[in-house]
PDB file of N, CA and C in Angstrom:
ATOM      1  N   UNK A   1       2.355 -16.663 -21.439  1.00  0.00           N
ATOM      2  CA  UNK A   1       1.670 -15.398 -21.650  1.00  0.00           C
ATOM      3  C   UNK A   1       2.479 -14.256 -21.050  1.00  0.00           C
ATOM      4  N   UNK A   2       2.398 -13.082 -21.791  1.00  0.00           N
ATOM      5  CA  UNK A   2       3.123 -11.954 -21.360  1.00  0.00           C
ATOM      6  C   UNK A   2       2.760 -11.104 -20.569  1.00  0.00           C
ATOM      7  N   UNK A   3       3.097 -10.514 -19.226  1.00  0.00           N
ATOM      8  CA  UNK A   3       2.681 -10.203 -18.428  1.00  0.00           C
ATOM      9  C   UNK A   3       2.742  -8.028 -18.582  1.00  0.00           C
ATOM     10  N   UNK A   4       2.242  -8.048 -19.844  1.00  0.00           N
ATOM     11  CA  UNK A   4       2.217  -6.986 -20.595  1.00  0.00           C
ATOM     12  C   UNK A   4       1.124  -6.384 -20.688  1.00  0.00           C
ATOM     13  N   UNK A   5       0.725  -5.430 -20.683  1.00  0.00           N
ATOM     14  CA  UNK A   5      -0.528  -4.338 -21.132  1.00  0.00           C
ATOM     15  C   UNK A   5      -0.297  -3.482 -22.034  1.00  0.00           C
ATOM     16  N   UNK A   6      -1.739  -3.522 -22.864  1.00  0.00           N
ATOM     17  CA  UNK A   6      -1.416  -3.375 -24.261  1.00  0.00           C
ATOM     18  C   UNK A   6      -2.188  -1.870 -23.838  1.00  0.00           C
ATOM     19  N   UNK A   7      -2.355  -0.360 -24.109  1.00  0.00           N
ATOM     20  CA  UNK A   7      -2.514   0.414 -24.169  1.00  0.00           C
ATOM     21  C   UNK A   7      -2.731   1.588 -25.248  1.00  0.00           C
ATOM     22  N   UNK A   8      -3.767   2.373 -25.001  1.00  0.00           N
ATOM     23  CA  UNK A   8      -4.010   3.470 -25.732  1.00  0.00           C
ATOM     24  C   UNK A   8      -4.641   4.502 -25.151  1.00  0.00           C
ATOM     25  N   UNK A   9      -4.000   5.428 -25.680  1.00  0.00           N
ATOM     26  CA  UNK A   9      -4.708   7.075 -24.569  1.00  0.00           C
ATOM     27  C   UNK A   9      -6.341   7.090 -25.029  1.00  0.00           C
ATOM     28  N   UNK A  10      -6.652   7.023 -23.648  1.00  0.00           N
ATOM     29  CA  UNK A  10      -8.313   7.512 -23.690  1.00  0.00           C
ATOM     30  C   UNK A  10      -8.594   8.770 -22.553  1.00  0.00           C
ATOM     31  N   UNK A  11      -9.305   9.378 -22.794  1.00  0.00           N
ATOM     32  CA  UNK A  11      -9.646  10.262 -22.039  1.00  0.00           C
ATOM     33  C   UNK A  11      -9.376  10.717 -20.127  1.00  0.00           C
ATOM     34  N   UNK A  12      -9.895   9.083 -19.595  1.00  0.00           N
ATOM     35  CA  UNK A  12      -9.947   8.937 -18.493  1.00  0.00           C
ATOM     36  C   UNK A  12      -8.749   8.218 -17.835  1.00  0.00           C
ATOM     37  N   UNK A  13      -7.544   8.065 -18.700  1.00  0.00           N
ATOM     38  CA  UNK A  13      -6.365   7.989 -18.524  1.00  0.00           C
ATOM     39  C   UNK A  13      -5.473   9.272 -18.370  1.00  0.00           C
ATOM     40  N   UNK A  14      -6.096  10.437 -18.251  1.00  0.00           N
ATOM     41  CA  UNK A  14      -5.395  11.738 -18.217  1.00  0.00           C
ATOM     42  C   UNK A  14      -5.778  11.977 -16.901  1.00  0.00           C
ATOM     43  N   UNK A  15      -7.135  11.723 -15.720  1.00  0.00           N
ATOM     44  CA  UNK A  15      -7.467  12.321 -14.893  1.00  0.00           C
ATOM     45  C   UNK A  15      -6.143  11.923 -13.528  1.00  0.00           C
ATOM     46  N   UNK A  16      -6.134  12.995 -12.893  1.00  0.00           N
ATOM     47  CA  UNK A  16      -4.725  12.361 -11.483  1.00  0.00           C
ATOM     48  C   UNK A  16      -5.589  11.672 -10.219  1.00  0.00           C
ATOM     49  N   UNK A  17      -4.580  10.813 -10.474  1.00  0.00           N
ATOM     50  CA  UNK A  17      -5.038   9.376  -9.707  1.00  0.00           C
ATOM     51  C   UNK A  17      -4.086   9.836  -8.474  1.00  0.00           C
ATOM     52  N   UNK A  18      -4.955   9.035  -7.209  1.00  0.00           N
ATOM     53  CA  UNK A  18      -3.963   9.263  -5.769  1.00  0.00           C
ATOM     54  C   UNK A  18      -2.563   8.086  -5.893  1.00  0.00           C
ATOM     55  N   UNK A  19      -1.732   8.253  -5.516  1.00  0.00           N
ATOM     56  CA  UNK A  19      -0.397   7.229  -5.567  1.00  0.00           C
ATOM     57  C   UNK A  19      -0.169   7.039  -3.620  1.00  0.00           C
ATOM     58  N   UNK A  20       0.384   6.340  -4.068  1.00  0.00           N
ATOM     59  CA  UNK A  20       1.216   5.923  -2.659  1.00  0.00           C
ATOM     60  C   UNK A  20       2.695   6.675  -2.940  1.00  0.00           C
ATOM     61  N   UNK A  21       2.991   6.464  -1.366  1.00  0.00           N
ATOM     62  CA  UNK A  21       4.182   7.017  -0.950  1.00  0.00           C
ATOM     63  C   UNK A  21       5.062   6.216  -1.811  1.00  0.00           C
ATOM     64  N   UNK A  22       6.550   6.751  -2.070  1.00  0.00           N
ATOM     65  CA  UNK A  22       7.355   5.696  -2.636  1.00  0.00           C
ATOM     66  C   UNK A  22       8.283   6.315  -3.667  1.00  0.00           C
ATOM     67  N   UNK A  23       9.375   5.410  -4.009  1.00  0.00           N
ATOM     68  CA  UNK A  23      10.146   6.103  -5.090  1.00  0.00           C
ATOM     69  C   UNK A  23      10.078   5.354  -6.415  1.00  0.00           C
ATOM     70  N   UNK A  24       9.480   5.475  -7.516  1.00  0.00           N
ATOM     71  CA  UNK A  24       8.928   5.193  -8.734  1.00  0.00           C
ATOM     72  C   UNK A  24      10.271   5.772  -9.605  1.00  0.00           C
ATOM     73  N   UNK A  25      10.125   4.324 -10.484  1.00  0.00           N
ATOM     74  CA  UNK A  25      10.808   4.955 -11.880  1.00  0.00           C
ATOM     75  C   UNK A  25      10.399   4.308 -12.706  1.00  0.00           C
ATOM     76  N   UNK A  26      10.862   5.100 -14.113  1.00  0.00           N
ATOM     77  CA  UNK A  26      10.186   4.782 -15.349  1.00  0.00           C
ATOM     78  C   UNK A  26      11.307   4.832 -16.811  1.00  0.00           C
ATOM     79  N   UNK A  27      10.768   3.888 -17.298  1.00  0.00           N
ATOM     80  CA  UNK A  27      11.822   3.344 -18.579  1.00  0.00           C
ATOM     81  C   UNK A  27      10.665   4.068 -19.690  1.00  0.00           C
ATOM     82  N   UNK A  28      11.254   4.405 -20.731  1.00  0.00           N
ATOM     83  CA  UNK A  28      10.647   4.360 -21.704  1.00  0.00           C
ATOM     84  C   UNK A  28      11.649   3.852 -22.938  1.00  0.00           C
ATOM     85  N   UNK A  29      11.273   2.793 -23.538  1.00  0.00           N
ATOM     86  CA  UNK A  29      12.212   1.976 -24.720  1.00  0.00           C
ATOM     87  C   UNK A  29      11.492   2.134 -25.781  1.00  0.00           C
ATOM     88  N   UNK A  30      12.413   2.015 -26.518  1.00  0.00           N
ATOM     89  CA  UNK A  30      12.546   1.160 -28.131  1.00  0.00           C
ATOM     90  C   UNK A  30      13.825   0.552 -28.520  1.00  0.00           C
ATOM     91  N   UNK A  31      13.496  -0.800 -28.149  1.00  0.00           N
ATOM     92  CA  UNK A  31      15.120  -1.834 -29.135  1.00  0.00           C
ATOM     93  C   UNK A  31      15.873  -1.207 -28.277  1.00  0.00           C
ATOM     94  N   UNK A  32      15.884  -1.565 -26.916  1.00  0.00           N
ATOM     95  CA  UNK A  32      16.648  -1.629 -25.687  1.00  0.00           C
ATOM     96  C   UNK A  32      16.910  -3.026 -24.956  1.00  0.00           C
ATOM     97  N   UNK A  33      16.791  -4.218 -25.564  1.00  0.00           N
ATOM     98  CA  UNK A  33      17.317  -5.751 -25.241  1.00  0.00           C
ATOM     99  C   UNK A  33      18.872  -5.693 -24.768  1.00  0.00           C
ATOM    100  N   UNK A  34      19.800  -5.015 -25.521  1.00  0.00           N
ATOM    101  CA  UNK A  34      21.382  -5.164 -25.544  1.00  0.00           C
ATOM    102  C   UNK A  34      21.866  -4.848 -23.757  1.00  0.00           C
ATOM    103  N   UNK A  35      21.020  -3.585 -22.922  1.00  0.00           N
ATOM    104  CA  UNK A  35      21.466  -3.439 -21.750  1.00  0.00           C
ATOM    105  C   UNK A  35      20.380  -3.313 -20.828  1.00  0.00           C
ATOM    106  N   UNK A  36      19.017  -3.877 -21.407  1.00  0.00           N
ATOM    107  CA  UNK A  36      18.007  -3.840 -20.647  1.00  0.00           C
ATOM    108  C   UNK A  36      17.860  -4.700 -19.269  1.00  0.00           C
ATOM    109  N   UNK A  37      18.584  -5.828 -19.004  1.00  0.00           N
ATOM    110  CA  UNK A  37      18.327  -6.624 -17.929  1.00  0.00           C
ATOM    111  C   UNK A  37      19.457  -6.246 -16.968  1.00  0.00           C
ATOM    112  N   UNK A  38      20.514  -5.993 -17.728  1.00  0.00           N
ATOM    113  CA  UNK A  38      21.292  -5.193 -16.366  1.00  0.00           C
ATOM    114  C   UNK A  38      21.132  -3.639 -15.966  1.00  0.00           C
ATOM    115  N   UNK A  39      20.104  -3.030 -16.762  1.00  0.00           N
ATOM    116  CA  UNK A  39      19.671  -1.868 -16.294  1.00  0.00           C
ATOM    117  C   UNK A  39      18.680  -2.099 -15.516  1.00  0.00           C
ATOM    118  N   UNK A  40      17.669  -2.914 -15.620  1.00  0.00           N
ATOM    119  CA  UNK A  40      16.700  -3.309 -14.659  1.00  0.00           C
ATOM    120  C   UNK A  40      16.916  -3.890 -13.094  1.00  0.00           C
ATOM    121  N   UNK A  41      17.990  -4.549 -13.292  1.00  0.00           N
ATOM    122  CA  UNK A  41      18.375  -5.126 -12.367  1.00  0.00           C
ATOM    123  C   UNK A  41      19.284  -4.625 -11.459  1.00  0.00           C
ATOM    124  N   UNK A  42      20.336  -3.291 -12.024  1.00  0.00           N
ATOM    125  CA  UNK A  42      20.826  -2.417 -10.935  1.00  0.00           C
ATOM    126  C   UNK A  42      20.035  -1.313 -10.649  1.00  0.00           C
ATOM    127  N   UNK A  43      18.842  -1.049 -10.794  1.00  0.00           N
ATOM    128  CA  UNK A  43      18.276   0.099 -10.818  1.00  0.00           C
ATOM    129  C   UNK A  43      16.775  -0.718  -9.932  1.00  0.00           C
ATOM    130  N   UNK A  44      16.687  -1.580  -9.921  1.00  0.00           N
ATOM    131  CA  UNK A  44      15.077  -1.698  -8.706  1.00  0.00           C
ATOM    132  C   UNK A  44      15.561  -2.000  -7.363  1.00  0.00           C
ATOM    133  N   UNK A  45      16.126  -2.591  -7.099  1.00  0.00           N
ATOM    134  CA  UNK A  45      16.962  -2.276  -5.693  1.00  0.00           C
ATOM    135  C   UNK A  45      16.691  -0.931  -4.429  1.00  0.00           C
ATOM    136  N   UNK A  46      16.619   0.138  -5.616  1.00  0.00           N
ATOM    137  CA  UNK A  46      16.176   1.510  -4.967  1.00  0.00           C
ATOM    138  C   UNK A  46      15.114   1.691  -5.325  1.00  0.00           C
ATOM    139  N   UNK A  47      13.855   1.440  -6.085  1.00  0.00           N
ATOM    140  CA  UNK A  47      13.074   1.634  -6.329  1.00  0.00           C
ATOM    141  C   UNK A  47      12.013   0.804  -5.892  1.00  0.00           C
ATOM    142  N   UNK A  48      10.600   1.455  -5.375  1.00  0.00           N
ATOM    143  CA  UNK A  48       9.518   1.049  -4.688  1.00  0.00           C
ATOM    144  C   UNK A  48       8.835   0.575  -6.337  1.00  0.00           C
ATOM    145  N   UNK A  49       8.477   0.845  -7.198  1.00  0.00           N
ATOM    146  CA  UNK A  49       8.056   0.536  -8.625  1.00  0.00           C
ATOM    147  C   UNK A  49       9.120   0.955  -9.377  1.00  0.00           C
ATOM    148  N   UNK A  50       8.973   0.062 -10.512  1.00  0.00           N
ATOM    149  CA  UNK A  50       9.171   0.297 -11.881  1.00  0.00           C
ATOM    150  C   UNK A  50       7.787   0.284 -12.998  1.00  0.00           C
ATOM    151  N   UNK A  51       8.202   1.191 -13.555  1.00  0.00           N
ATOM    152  CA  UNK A  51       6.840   1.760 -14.529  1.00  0.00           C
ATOM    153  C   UNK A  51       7.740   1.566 -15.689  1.00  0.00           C
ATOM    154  N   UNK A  52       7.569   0.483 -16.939  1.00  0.00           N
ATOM    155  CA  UNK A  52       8.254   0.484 -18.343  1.00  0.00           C
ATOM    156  C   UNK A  52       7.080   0.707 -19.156  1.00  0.00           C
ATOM    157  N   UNK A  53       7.619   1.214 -20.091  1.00  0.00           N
ATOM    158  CA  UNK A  53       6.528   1.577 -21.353  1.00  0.00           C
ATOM    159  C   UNK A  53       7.531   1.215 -22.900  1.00  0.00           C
ATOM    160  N   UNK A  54       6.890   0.706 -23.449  1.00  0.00           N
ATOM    161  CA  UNK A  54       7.620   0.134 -24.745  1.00  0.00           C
ATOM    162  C   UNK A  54       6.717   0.424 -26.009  1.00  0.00           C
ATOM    163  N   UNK A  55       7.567   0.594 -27.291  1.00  0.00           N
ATOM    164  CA  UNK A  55       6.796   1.042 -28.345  1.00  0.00           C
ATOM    165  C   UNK A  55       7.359   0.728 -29.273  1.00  0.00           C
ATOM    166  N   UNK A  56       6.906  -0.016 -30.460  1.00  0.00           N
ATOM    167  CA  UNK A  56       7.098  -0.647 -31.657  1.00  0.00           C
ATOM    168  C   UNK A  56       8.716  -0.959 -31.588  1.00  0.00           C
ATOM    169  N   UNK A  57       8.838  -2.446 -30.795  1.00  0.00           N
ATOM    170  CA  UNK A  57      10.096  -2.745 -30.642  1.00  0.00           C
ATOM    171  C   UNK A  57      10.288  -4.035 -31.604  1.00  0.00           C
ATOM    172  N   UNK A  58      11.257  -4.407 -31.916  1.00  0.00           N
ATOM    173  CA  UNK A  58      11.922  -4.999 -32.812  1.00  0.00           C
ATOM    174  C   UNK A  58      12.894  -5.913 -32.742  1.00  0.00           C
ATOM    175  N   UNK A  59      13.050  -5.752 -31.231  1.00  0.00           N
ATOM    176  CA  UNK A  59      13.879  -6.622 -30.968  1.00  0.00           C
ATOM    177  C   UNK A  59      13.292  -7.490 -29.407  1.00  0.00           C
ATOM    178  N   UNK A  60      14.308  -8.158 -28.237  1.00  0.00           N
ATOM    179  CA  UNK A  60      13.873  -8.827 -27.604  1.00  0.00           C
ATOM    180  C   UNK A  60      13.219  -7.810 -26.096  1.00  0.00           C
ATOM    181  N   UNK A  61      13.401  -6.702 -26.572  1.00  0.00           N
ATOM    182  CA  UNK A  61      12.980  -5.816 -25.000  1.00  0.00           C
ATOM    183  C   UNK A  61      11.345  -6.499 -24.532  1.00  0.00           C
ATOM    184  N   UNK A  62      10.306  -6.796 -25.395  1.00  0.00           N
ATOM    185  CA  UNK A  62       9.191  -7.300 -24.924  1.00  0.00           C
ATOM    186  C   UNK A  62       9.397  -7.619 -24.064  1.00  0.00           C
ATOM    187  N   UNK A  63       9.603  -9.360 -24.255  1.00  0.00           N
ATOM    188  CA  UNK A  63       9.913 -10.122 -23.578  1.00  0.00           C
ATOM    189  C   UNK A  63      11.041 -10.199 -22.077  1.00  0.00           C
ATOM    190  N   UNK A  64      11.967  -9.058 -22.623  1.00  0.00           N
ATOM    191  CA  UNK A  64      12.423  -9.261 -20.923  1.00  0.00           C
ATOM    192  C   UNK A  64      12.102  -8.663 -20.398  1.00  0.00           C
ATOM    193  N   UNK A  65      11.325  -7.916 -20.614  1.00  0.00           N
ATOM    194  CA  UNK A  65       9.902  -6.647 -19.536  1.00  0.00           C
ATOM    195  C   UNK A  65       9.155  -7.435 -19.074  1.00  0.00           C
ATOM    196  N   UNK A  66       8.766  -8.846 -19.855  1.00  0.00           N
ATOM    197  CA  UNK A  66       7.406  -9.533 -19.360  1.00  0.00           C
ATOM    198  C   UNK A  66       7.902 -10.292 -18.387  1.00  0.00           C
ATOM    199  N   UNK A  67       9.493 -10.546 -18.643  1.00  0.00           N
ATOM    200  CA  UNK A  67       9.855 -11.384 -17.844  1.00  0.00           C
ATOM    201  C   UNK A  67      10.441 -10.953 -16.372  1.00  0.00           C
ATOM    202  N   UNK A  68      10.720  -9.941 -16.575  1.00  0.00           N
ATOM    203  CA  UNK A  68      10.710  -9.204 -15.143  1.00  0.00           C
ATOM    204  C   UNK A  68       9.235  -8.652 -14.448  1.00  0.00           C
ATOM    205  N   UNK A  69       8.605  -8.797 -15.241  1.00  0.00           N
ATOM    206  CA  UNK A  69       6.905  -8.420 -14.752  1.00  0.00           C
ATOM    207  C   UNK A  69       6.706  -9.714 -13.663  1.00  0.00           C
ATOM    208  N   UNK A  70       6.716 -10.770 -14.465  1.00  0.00           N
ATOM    209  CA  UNK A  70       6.647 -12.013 -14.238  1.00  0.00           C
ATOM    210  C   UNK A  70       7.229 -12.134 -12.911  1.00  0.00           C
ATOM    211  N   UNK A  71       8.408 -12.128 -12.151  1.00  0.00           N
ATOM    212  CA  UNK A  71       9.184 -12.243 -11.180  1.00  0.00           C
ATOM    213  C   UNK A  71       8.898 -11.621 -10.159  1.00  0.00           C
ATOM    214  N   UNK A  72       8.332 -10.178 -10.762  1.00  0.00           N
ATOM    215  CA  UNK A  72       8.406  -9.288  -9.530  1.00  0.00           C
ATOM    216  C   UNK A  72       7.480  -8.637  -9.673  1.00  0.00           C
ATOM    217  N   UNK A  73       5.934  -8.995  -9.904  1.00  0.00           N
ATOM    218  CA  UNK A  73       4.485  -8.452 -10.289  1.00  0.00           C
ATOM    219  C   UNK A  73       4.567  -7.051  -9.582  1.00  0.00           C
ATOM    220  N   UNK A  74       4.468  -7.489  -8.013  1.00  0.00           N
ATOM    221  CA  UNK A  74       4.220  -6.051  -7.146  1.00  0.00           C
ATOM    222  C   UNK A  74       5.165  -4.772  -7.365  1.00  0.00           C
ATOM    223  N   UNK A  75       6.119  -5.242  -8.281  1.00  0.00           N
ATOM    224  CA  UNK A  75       7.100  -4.061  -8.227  1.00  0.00           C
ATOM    225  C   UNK A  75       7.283  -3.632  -9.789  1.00  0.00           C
ATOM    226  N   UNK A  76       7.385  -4.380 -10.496  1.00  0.00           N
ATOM    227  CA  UNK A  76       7.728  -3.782 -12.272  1.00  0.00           C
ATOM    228  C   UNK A  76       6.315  -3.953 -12.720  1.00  0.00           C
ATOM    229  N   UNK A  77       5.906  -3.002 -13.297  1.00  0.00           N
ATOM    230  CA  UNK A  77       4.270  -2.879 -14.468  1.00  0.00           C
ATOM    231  C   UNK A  77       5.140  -2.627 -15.788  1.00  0.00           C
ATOM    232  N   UNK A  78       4.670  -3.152 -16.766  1.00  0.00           N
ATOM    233  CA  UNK A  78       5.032  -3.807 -18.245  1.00  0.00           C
ATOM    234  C   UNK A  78       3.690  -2.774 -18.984  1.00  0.00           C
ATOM    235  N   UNK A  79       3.664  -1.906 -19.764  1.00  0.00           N
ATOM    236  CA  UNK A  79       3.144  -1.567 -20.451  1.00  0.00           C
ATOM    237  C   UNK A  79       3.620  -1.156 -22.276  1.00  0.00           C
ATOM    238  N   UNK A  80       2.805  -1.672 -22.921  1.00  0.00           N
ATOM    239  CA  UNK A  80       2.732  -1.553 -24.768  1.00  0.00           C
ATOM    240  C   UNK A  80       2.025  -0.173 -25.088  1.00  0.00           C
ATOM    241  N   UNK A  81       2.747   0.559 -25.488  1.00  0.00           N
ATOM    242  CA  UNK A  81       2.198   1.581 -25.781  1.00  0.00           C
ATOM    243  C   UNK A  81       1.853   1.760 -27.048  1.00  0.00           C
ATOM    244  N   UNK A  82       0.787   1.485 -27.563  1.00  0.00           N
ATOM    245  CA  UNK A  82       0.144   0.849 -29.423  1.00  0.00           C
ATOM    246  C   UNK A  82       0.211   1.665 -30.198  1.00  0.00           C
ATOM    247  N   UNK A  83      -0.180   3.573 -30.473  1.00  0.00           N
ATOM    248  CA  UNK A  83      -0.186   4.241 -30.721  1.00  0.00           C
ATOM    249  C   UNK A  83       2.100   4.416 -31.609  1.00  0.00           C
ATOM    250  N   UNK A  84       2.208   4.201 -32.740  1.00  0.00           N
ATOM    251  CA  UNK A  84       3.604   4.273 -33.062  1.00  0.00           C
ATOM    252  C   UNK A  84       4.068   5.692 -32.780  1.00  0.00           C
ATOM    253  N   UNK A  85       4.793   5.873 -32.342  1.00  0.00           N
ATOM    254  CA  UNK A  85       5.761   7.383 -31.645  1.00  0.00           C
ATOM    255  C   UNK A  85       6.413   7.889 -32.459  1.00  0.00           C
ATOM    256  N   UNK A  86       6.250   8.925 -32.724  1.00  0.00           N
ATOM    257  CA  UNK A  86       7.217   9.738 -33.331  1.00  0.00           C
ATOM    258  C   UNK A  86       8.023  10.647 -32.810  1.00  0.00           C
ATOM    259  N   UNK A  87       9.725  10.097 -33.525  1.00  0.00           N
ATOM    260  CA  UNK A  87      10.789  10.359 -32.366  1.00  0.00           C
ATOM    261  C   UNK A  87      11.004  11.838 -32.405  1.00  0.00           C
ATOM    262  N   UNK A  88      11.156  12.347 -31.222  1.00  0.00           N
ATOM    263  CA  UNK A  88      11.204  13.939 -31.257  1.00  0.00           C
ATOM    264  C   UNK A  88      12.820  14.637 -32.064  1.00  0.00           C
ATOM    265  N   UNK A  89      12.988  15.500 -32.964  1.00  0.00           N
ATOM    266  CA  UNK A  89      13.777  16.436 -33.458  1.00  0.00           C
ATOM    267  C   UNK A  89      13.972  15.817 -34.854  1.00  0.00           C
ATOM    268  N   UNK A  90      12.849  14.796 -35.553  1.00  0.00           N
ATOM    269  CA  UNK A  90      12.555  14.384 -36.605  1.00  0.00           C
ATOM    270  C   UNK A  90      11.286  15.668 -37.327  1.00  0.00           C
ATOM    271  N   UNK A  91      11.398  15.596 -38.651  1.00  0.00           N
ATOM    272  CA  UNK A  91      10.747  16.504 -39.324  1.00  0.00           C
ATOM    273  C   UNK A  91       9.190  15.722 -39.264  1.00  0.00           C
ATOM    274  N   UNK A  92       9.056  14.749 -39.237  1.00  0.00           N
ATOM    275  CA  UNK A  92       7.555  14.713 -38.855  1.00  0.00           C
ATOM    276  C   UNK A  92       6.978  14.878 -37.375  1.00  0.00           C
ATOM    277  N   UNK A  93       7.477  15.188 -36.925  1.00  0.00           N
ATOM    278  CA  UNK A  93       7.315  15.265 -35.352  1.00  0.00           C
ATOM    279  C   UNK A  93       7.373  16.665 -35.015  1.00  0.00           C
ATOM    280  N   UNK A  94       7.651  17.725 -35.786  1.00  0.00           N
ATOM    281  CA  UNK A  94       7.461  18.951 -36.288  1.00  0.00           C
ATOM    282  C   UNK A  94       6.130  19.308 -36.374  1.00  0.00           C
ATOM    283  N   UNK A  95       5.689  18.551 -37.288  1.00  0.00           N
ATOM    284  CA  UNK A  95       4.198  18.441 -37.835  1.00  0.00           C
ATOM    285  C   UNK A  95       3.347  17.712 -37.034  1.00  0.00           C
ATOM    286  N   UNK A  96       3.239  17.130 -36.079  1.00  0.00           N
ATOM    287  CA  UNK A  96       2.470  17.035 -35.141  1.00  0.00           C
ATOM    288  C   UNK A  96       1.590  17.238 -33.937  1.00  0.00           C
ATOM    289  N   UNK A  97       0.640  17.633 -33.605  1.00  0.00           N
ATOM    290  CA  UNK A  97       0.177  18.348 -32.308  1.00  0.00           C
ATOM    291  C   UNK A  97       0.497  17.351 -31.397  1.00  0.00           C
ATOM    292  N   UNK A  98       1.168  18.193 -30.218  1.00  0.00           N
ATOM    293  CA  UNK A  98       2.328  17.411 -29.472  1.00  0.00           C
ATOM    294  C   UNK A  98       0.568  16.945 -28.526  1.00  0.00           C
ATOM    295  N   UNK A  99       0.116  17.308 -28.544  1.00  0.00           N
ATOM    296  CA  UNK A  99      -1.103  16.790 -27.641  1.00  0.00           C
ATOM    297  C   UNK A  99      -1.481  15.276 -28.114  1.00  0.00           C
ATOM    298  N   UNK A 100      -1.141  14.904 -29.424  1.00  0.00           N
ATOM    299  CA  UNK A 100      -1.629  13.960 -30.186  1.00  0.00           C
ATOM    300  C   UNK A 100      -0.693  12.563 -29.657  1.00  0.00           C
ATOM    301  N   UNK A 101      -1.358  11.373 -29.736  1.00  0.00           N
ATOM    302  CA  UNK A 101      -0.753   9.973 -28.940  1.00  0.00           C
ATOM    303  C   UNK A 101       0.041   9.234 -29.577  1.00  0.00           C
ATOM    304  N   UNK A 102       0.849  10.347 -31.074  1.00  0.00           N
ATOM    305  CA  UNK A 102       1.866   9.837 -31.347  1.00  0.00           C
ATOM    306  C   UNK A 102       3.274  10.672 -31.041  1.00  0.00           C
ATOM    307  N   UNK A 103       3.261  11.419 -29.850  1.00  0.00           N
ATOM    308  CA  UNK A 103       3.759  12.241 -29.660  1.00  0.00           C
ATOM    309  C   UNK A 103       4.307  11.709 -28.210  1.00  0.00           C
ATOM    310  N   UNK A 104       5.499  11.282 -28.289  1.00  0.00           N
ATOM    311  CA  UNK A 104       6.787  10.989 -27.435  1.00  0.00           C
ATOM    312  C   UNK A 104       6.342  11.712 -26.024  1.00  0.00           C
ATOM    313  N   UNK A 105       6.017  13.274 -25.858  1.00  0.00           N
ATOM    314  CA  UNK A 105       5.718  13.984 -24.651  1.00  0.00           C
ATOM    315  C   UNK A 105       4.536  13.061 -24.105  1.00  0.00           C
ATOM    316  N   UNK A 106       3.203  12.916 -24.512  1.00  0.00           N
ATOM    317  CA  UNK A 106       2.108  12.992 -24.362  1.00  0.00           C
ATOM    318  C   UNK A 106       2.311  11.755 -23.620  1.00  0.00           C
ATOM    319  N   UNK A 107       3.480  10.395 -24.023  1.00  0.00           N
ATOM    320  CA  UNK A 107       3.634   9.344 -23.357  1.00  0.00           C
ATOM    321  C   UNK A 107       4.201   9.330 -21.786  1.00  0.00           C
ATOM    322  N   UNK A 108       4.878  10.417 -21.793  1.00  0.00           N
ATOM    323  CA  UNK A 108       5.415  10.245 -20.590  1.00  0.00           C
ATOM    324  C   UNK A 108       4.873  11.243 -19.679  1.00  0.00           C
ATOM    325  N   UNK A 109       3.934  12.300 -20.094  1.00  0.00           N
ATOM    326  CA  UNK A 109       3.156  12.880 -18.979  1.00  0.00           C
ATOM    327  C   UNK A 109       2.145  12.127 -18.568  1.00  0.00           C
ATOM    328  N   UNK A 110       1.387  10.685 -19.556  1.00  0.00           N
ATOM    329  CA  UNK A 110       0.354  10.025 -19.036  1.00  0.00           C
ATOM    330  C   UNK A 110       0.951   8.699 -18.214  1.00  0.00           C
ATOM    331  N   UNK A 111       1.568   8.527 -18.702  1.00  0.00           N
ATOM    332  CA  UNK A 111       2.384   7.293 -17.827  1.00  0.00           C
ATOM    333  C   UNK A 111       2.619   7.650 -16.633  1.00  0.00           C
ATOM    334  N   UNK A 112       2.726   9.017 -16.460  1.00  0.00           N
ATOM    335  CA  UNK A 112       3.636   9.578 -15.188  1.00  0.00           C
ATOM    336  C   UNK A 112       1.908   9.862 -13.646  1.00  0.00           C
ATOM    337  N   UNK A 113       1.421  10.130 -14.382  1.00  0.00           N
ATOM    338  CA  UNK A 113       0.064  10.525 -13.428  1.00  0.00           C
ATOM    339  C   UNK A 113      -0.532   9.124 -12.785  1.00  0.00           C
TER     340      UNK A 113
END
């Protein structure tokens, strides 16, 4: 089983939550397998969390998110972001209210709180 969370913006996912002290970072992918485990792996060393967020991937990034979830629970969170993204400086992404949860911004200001 994948040590993944499957996600969608709801309301009470916008309110700011208290955090702990610490230095946090955050991935956001699509069809990032090719340098994903040696990016993970020189980059938590310095980091108190890792926060990944993934979206309609295609290749093996799932799985080595789950599998670093897996290893190191207290430190990497694995999240699916369900809502399909639309990539920013594309003509439909033009046409979108950037407020809306297919909107690339909207992912990484809620992830981030």
């Amino acid at each position: 089983m994948h040590a993944i969370t499957t996600w969608t913006v709801e309301p009470e996912h916008i309110w700011k939550k208290p955090r702990a002290p610490g230095i946090s970072g955050f991935m956001r992918l699509k069809n990032e397998a090719a340098y994903l485990d040696r990016a993970i792996a020189s980059h938590l060393p310095g980091l108190d969390e890792l926060i990944i967020v993934f979206n309609d991937c295609q290749d093996e990034t799932p799985d080595i998110c789950a599998a670093w979830a897996s290893r190191q629970p207290d430190k990497v969170k694995v999240v699916e972001y369900e809502p399909k993204v639309i990539p920013i400086g594309t003509l439909e992404s033009l046409k979108i209210d950037p407020r809306s949860p297919n909107c690339i911004a909207i992912i990484t200001i809620l992830c981030c709180l």
